[in-house]
C-alpha atoms as a PDB file:
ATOM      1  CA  UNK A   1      10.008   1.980  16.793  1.00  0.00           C
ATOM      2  CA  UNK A   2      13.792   1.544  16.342  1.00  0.00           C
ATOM      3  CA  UNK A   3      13.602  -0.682  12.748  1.00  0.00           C
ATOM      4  CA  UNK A   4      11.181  -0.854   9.721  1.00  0.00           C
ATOM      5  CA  UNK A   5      11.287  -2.750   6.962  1.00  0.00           C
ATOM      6  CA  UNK A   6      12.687  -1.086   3.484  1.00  0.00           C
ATOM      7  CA  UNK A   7       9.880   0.662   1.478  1.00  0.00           C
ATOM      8  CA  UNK A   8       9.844  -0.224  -2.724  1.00  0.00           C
ATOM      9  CA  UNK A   9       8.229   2.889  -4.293  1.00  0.00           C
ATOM     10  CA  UNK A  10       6.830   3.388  -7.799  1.00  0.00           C
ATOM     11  CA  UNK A  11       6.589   7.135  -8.527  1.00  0.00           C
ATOM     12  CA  UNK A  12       4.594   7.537 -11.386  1.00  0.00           C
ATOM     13  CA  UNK A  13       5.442  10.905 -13.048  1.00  0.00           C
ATOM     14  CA  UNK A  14       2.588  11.018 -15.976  1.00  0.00           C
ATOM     15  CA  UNK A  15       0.120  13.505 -17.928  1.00  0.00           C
ATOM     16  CA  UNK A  16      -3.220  13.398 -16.947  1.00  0.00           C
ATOM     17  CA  UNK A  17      -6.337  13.710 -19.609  1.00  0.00           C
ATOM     18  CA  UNK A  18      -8.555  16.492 -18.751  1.00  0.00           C
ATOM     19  CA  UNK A  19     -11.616  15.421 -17.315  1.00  0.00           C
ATOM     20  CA  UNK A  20     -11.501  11.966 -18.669  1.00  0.00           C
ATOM     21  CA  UNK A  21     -12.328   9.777 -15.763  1.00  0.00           C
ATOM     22  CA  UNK A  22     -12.366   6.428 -17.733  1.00  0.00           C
ATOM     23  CA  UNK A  23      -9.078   6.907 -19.427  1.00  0.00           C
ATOM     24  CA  UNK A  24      -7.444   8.112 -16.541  1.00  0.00           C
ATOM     25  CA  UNK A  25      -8.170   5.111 -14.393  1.00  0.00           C
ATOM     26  CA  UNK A  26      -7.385   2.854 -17.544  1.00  0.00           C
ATOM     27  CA  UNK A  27      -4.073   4.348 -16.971  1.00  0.00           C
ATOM     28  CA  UNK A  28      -3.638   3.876 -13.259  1.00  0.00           C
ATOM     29  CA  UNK A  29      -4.831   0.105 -13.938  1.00  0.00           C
ATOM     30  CA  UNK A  30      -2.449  -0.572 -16.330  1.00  0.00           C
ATOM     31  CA  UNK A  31       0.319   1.350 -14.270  1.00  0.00           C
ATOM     32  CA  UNK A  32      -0.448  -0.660 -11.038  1.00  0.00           C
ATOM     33  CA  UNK A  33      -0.512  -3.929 -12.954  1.00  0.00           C
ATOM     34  CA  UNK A  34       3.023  -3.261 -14.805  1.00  0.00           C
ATOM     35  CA  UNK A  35       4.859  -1.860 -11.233  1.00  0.00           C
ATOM     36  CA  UNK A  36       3.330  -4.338  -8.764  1.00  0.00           C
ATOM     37  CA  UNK A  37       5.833  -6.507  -8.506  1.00  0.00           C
ATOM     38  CA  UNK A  38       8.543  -3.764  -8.253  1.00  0.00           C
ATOM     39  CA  UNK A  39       6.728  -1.459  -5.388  1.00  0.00           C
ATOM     40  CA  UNK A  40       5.293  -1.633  -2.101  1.00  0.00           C
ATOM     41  CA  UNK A  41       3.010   1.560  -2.990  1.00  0.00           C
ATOM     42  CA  UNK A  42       2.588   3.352  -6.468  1.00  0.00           C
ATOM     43  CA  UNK A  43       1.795   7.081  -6.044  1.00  0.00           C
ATOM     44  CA  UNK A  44       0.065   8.808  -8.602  1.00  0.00           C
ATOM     45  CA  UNK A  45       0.167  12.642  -8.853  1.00  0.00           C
ATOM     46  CA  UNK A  46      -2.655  15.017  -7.607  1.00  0.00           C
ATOM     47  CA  UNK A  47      -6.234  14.875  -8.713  1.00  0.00           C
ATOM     48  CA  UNK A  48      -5.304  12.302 -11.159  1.00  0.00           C
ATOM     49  CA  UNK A  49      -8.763  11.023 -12.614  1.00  0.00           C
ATOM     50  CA  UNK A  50      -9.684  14.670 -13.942  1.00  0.00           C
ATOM     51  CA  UNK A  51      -6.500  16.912 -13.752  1.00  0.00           C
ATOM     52  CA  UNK A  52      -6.800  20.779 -12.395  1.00  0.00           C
ATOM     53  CA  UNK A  53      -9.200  22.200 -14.093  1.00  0.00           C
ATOM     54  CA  UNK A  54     -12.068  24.967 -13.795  1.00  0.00           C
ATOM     55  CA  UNK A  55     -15.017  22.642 -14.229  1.00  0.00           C
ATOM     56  CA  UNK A  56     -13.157  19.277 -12.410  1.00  0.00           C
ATOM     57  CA  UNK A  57     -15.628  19.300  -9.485  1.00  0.00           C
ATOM     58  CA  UNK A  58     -18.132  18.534 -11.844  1.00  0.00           C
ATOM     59  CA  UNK A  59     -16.557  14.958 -11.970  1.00  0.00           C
ATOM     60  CA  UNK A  60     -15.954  14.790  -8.048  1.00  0.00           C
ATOM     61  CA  UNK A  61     -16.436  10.526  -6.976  1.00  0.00           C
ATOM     62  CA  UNK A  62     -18.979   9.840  -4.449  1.00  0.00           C
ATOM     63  CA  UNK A  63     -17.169   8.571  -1.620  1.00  0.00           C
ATOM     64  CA  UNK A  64     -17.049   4.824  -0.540  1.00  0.00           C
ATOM     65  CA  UNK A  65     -19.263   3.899  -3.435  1.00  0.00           C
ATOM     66  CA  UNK A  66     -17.966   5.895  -6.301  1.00  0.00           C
ATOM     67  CA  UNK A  67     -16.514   4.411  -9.378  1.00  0.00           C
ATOM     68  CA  UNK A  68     -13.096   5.881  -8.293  1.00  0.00           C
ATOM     69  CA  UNK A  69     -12.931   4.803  -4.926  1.00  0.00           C
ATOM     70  CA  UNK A  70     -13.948   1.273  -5.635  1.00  0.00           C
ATOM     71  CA  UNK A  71     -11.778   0.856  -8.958  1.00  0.00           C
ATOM     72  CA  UNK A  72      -8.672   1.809  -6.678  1.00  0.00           C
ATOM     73  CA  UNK A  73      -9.859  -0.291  -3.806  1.00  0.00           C
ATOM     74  CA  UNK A  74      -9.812  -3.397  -6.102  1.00  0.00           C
ATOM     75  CA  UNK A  75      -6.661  -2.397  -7.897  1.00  0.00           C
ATOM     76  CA  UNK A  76      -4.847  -2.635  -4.629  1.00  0.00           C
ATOM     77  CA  UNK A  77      -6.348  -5.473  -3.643  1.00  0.00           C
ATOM     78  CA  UNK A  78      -6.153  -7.493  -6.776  1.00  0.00           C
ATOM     79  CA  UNK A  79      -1.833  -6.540  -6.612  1.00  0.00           C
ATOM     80  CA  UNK A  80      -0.966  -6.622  -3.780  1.00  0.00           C
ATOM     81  CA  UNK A  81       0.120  -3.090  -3.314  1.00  0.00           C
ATOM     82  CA  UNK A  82      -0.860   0.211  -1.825  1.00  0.00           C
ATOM     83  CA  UNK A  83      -2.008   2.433  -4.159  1.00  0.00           C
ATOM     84  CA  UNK A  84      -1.173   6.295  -3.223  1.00  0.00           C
ATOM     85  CA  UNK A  85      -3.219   9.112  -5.246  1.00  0.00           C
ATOM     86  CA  UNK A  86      -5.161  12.342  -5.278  1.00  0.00           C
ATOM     87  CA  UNK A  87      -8.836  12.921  -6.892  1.00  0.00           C
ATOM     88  CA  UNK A  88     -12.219  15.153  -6.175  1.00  0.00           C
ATOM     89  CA  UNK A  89     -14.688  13.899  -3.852  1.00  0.00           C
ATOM     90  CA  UNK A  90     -18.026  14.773  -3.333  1.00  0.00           C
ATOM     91  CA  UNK A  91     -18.985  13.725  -0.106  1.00  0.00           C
ATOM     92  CA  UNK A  92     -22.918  14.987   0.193  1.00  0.00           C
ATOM     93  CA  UNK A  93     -22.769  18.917  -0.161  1.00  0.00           C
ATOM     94  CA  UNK A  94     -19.379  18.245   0.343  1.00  0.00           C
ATOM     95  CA  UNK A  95     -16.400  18.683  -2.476  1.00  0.00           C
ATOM     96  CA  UNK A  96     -13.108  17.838  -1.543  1.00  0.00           C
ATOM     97  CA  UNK A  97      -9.629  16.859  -3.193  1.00  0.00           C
ATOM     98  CA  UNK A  98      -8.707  14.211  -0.765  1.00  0.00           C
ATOM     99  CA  UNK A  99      -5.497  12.162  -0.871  1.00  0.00           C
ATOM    100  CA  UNK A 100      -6.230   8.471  -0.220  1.00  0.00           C
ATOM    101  CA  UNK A 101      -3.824   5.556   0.630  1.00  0.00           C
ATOM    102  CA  UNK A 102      -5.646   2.103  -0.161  1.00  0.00           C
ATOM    103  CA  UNK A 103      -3.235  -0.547   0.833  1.00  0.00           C
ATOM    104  CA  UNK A 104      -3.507  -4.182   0.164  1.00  0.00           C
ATOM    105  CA  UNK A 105      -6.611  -5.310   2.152  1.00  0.00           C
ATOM    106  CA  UNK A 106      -8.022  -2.652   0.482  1.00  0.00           C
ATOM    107  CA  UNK A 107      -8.664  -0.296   3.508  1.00  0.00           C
ATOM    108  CA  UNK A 108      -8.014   3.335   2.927  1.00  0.00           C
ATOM    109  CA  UNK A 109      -6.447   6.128   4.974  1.00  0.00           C
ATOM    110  CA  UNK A 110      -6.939   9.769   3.554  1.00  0.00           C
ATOM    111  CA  UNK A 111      -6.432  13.463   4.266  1.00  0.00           C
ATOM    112  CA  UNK A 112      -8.221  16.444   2.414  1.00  0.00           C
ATOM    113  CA  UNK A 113      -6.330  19.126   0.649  1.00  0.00           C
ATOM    114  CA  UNK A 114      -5.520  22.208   3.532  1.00  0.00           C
ATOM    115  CA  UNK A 115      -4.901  24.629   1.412  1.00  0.00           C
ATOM    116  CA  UNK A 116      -6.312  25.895  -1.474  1.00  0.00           C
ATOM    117  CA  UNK A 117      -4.829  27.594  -4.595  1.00  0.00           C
ATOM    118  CA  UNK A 118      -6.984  30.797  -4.776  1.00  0.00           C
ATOM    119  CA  UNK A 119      -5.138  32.185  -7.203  1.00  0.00           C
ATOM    120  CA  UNK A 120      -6.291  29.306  -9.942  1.00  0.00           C
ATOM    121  CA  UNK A 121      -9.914  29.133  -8.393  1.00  0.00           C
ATOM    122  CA  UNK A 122      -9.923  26.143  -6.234  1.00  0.00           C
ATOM    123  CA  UNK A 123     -11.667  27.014  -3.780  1.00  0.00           C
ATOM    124  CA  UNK A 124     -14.639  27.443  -5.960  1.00  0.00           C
ATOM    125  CA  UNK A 125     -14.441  23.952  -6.870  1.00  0.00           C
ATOM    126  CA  UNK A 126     -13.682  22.199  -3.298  1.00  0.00           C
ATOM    127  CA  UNK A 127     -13.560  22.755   0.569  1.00  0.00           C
ATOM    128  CA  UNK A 128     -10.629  22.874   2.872  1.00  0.00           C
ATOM    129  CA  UNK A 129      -9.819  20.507   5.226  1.00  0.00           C
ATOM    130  CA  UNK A 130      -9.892  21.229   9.049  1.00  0.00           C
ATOM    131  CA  UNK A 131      -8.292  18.085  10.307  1.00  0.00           C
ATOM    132  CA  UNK A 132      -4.144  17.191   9.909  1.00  0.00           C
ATOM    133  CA  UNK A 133      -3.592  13.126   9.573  1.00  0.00           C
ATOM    134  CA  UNK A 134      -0.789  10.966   9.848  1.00  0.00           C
ATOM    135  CA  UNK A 135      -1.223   8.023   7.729  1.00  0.00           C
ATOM    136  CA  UNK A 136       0.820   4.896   8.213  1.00  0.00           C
ATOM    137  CA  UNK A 137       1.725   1.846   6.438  1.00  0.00           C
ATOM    138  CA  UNK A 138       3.679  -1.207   7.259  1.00  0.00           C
ATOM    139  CA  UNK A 139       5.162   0.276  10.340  1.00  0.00           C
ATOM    140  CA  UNK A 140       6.263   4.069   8.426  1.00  0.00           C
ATOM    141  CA  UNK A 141       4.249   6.819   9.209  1.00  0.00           C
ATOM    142  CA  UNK A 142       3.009   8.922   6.289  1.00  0.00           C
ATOM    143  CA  UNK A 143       2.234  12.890   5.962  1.00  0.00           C
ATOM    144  CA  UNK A 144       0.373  13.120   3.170  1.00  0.00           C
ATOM    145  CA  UNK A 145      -0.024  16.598   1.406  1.00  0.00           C
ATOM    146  CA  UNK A 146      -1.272  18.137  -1.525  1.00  0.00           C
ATOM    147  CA  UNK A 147       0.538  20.716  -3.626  1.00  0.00           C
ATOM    148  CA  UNK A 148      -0.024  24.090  -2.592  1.00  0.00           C
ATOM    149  CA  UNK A 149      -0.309  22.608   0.944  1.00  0.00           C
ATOM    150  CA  UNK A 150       3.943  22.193   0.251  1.00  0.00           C
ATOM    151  CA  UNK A 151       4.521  26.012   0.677  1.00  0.00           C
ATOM    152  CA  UNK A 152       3.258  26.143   4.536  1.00  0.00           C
ATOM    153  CA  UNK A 153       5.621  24.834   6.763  1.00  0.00           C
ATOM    154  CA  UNK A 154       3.612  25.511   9.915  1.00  0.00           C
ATOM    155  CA  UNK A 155       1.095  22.701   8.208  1.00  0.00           C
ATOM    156  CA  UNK A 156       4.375  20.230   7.728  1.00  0.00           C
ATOM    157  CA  UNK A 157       6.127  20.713  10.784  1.00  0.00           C
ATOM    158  CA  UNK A 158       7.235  17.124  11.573  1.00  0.00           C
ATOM    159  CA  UNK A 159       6.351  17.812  15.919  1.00  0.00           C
ATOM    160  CA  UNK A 160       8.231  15.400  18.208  1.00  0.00           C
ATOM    161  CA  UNK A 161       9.220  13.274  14.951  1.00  0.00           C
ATOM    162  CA  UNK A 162       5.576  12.035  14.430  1.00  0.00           C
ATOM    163  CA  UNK A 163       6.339  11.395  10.747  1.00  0.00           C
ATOM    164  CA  UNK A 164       8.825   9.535   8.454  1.00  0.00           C
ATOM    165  CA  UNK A 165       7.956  10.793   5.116  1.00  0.00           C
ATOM    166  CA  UNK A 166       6.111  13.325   3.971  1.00  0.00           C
ATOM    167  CA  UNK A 167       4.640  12.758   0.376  1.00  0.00           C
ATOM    168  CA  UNK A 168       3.010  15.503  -2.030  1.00  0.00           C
ATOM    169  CA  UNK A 169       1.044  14.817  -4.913  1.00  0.00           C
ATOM    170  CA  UNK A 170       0.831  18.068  -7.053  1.00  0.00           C
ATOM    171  CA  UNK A 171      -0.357  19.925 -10.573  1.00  0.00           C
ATOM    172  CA  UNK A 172       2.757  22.451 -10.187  1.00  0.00           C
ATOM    173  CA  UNK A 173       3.318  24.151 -13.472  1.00  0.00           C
ATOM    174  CA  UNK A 174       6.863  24.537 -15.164  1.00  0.00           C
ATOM    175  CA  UNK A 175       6.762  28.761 -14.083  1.00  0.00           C
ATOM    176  CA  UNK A 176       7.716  28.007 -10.784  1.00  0.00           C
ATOM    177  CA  UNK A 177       9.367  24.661 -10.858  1.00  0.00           C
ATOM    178  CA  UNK A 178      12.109  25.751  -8.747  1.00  0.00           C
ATOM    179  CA  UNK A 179       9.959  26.540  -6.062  1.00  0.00           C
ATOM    180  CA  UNK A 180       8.788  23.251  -6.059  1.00  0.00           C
ATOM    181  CA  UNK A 181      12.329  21.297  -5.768  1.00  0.00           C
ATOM    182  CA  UNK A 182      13.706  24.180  -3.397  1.00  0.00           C
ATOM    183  CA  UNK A 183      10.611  23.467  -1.197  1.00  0.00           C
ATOM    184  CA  UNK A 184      10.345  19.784  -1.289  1.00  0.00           C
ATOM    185  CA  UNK A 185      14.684  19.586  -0.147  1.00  0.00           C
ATOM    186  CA  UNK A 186      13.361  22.323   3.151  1.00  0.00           C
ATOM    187  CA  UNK A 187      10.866  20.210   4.224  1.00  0.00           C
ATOM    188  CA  UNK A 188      13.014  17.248   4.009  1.00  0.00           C
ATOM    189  CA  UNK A 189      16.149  19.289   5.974  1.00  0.00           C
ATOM    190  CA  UNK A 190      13.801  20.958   8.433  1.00  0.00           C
ATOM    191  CA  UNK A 191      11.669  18.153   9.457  1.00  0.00           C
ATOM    192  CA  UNK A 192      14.482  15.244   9.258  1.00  0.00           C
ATOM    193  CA  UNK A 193      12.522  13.169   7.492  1.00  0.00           C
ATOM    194  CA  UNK A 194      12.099  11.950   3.782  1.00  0.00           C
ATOM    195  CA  UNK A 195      10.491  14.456   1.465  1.00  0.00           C
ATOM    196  CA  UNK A 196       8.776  13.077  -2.277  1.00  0.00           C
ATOM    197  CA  UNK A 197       6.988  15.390  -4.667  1.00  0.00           C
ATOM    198  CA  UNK A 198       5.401  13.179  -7.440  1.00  0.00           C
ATOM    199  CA  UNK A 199       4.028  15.926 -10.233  1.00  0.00           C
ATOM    200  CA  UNK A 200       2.508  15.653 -13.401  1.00  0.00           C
ATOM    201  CA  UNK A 201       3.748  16.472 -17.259  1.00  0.00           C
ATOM    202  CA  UNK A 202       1.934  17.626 -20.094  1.00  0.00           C
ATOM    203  CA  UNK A 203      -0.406  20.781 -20.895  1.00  0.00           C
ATOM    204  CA  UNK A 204      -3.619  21.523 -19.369  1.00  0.00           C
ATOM    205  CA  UNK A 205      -6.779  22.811 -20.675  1.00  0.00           C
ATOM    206  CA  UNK A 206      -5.693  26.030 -19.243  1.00  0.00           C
ATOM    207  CA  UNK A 207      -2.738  26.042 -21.590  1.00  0.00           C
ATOM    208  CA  UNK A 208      -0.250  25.584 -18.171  1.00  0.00           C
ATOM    209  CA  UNK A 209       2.829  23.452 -18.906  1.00  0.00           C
ATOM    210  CA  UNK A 210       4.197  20.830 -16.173  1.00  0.00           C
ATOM    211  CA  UNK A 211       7.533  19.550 -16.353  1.00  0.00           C
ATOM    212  CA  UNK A 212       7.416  17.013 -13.502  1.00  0.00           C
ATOM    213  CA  UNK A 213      10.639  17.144 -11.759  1.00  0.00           C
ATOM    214  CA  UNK A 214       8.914  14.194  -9.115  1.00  0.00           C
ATOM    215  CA  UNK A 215      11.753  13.837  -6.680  1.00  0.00           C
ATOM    216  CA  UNK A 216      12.543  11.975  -3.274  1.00  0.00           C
ATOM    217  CA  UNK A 217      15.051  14.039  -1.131  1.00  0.00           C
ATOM    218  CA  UNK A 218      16.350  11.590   1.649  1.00  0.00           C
ATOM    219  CA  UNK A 219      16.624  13.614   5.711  1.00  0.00           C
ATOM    220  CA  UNK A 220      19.715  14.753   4.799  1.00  0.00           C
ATOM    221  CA  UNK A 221      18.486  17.463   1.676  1.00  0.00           C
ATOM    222  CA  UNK A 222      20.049  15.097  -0.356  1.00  0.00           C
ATOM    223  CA  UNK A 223      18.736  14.374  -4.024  1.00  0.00           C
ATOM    224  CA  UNK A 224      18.159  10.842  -4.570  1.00  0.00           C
ATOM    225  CA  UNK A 225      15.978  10.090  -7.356  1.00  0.00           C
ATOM    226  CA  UNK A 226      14.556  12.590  -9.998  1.00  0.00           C
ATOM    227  CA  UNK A 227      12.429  12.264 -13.030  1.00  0.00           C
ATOM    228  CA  UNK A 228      13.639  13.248 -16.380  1.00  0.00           C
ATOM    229  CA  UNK A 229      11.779  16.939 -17.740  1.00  0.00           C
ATOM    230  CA  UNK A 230       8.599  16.605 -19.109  1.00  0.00           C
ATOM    231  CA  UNK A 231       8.420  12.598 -19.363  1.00  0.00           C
ATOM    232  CA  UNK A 232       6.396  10.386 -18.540  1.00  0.00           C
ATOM    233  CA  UNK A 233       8.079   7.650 -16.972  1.00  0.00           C
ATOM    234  CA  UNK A 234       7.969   5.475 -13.137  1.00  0.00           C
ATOM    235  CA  UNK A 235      10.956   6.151 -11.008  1.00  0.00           C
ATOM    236  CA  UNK A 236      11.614   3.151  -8.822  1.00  0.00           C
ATOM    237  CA  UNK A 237      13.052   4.357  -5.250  1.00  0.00           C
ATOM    238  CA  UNK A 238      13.662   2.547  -1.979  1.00  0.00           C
ATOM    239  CA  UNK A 239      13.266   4.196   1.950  1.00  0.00           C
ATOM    240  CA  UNK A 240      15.472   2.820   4.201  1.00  0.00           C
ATOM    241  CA  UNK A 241      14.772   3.465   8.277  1.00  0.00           C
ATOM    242  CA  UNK A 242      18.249   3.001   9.511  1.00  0.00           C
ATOM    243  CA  UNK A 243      19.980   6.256   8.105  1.00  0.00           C
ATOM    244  CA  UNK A 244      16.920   8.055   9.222  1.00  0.00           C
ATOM    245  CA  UNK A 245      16.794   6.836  12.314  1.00  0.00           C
ATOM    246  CA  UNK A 246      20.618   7.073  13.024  1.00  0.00           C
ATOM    247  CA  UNK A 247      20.824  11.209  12.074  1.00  0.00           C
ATOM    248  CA  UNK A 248      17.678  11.635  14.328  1.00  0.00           C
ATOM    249  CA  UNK A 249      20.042  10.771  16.981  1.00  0.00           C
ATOM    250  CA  UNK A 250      23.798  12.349  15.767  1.00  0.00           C
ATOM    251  CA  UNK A 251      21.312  15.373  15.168  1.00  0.00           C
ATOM    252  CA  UNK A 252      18.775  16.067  17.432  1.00  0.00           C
ATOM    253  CA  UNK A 253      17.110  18.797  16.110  1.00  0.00           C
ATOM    254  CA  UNK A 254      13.907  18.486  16.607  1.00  0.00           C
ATOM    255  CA  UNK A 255      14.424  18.390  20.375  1.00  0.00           C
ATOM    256  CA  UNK A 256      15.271  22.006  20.068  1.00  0.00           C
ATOM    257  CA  UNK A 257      12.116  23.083  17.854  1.00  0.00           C
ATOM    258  CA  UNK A 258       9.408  25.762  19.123  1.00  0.00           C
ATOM    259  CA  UNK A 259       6.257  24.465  20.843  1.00  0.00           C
ATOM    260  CA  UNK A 260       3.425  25.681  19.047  1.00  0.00           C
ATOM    261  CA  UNK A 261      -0.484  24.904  18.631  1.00  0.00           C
ATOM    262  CA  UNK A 262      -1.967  24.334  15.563  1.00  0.00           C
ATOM    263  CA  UNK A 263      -4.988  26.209  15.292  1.00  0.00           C
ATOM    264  CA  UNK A 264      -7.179  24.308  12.435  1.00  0.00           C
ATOM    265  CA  UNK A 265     -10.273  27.221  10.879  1.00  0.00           C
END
């Protein structure tokens, strides 16, 4: 597909009340409603309804018919506007922290978190995924990831140019905030495509401190919108296919890369 239309994002760069379901969608309500008008899609930052937290699965949303899935489903509906976020889902025996796109007919395309942080105990809390997706939406095609998921590049490899953007929704702490920008500009370089980390702020119950730094590199490695440290506040960015498209072909890279299998256990 040689031309897409221009994509309006709203990335919402926010703190996240610990295990406060209720409040937390209050928030993404009242977010959607004020941003609407301005974006295509509002993205939302990793497990946003409870935050990281040892005892998060304990709020997981039963899929389809869960308060979460459904208060999303209608937000998106009700605006007019996809609706991009991260949350627990207990699906049967099932936990998972599963990044869902609900656009504006109020269908939803997801993919579950990969991999899991051991270090911080997650995967006591949730299962990993054993299935790679490619979401799309109005014509762009979508990698969605989840935080940790960023540091794998096996995982992101953009094969054969099947994606456009890749998009991370994270918890990723101040310590090692320049691990996140550094790795969200190399996926963007390596995999010519648009890279956007959208992180939260504030303090968590296990004392960790988040800074943010929510970014959208364009194919290039090229900074093009940030969020101020530590605020909360809804950067307003727009994806254009045509520069994409046209270093794709000055640049061929990808025609070059190593064939490789992706073995999913």
């Amino acid at each position: 597909m040689n031309s897409k239309p221009n994509l309006r994002l709203a990335l919402v760069q926010c703190e996240i009340e610990s295990n406060d379901v209720e409040k937390n969608l209050t928030f993404v309500s009242n977010t959607v409603s004020a941003n609407a008008s301005l974006a295509d899609m509002v993205i939302f930052p990793e497990t946003i309804t409870t935050g990281f937290s040892p005892d998060a699965s304990q709020y997981a949303d039963e899929w389809v018919h869960g308060r979460v899935y459904q208060t999303l489903r209608q937000l998106a509906q009700e605006h007019q506007t996809a609706i991009c976020a991260s949350y627990l889902v207990g699906d049967g025996n099932l936990r998972v922290n599963r990044f869902v796109l609900f656009d504006e007919s109020g269908s939803v395309q997801w993919q579950d978190k990969r991999h899991l942080f051991s270090f911080g105990g997650e995967p006591d809390m949730v299962s990993a995924t054993e299935e790679r997706r490619i979401l799309t939406y109005r014509g762009w095609r979508i990698l969605p990831i989840i935080c940790y998921d960023l540091r794998f590049p096996v995982w992101c490899r953009n094969v054969q140019n099947e994606y456009d953007v890749l998009i991370c929704l994270a918890n990723w702490p101040k310590p090692r905030r320049e691990v996140w920008s550094t790795l969200l500009r190399a996926r963007a370089m390596e995999n010519l495509a648009y890279s956007i980390g959208v992180n939260r702020v504030g303090v968590d119950t296990s004392g960790l401190v988040y800074t943010g730094d929510s970014a959208l590199f364009d194919s290039r490695g090229r900074l093009v919108a940030t969020c101020s440290e530590g605020a909360s506040e809804v950067a307003l960015v727009e994806l254009e296919y045509a520069p994409l498209l046209d270093l794709r072909q000055k640049f061929p890279v990808w025609q070059d890369a190593d064939a490789f299998t992706l073995h999913i256990q």
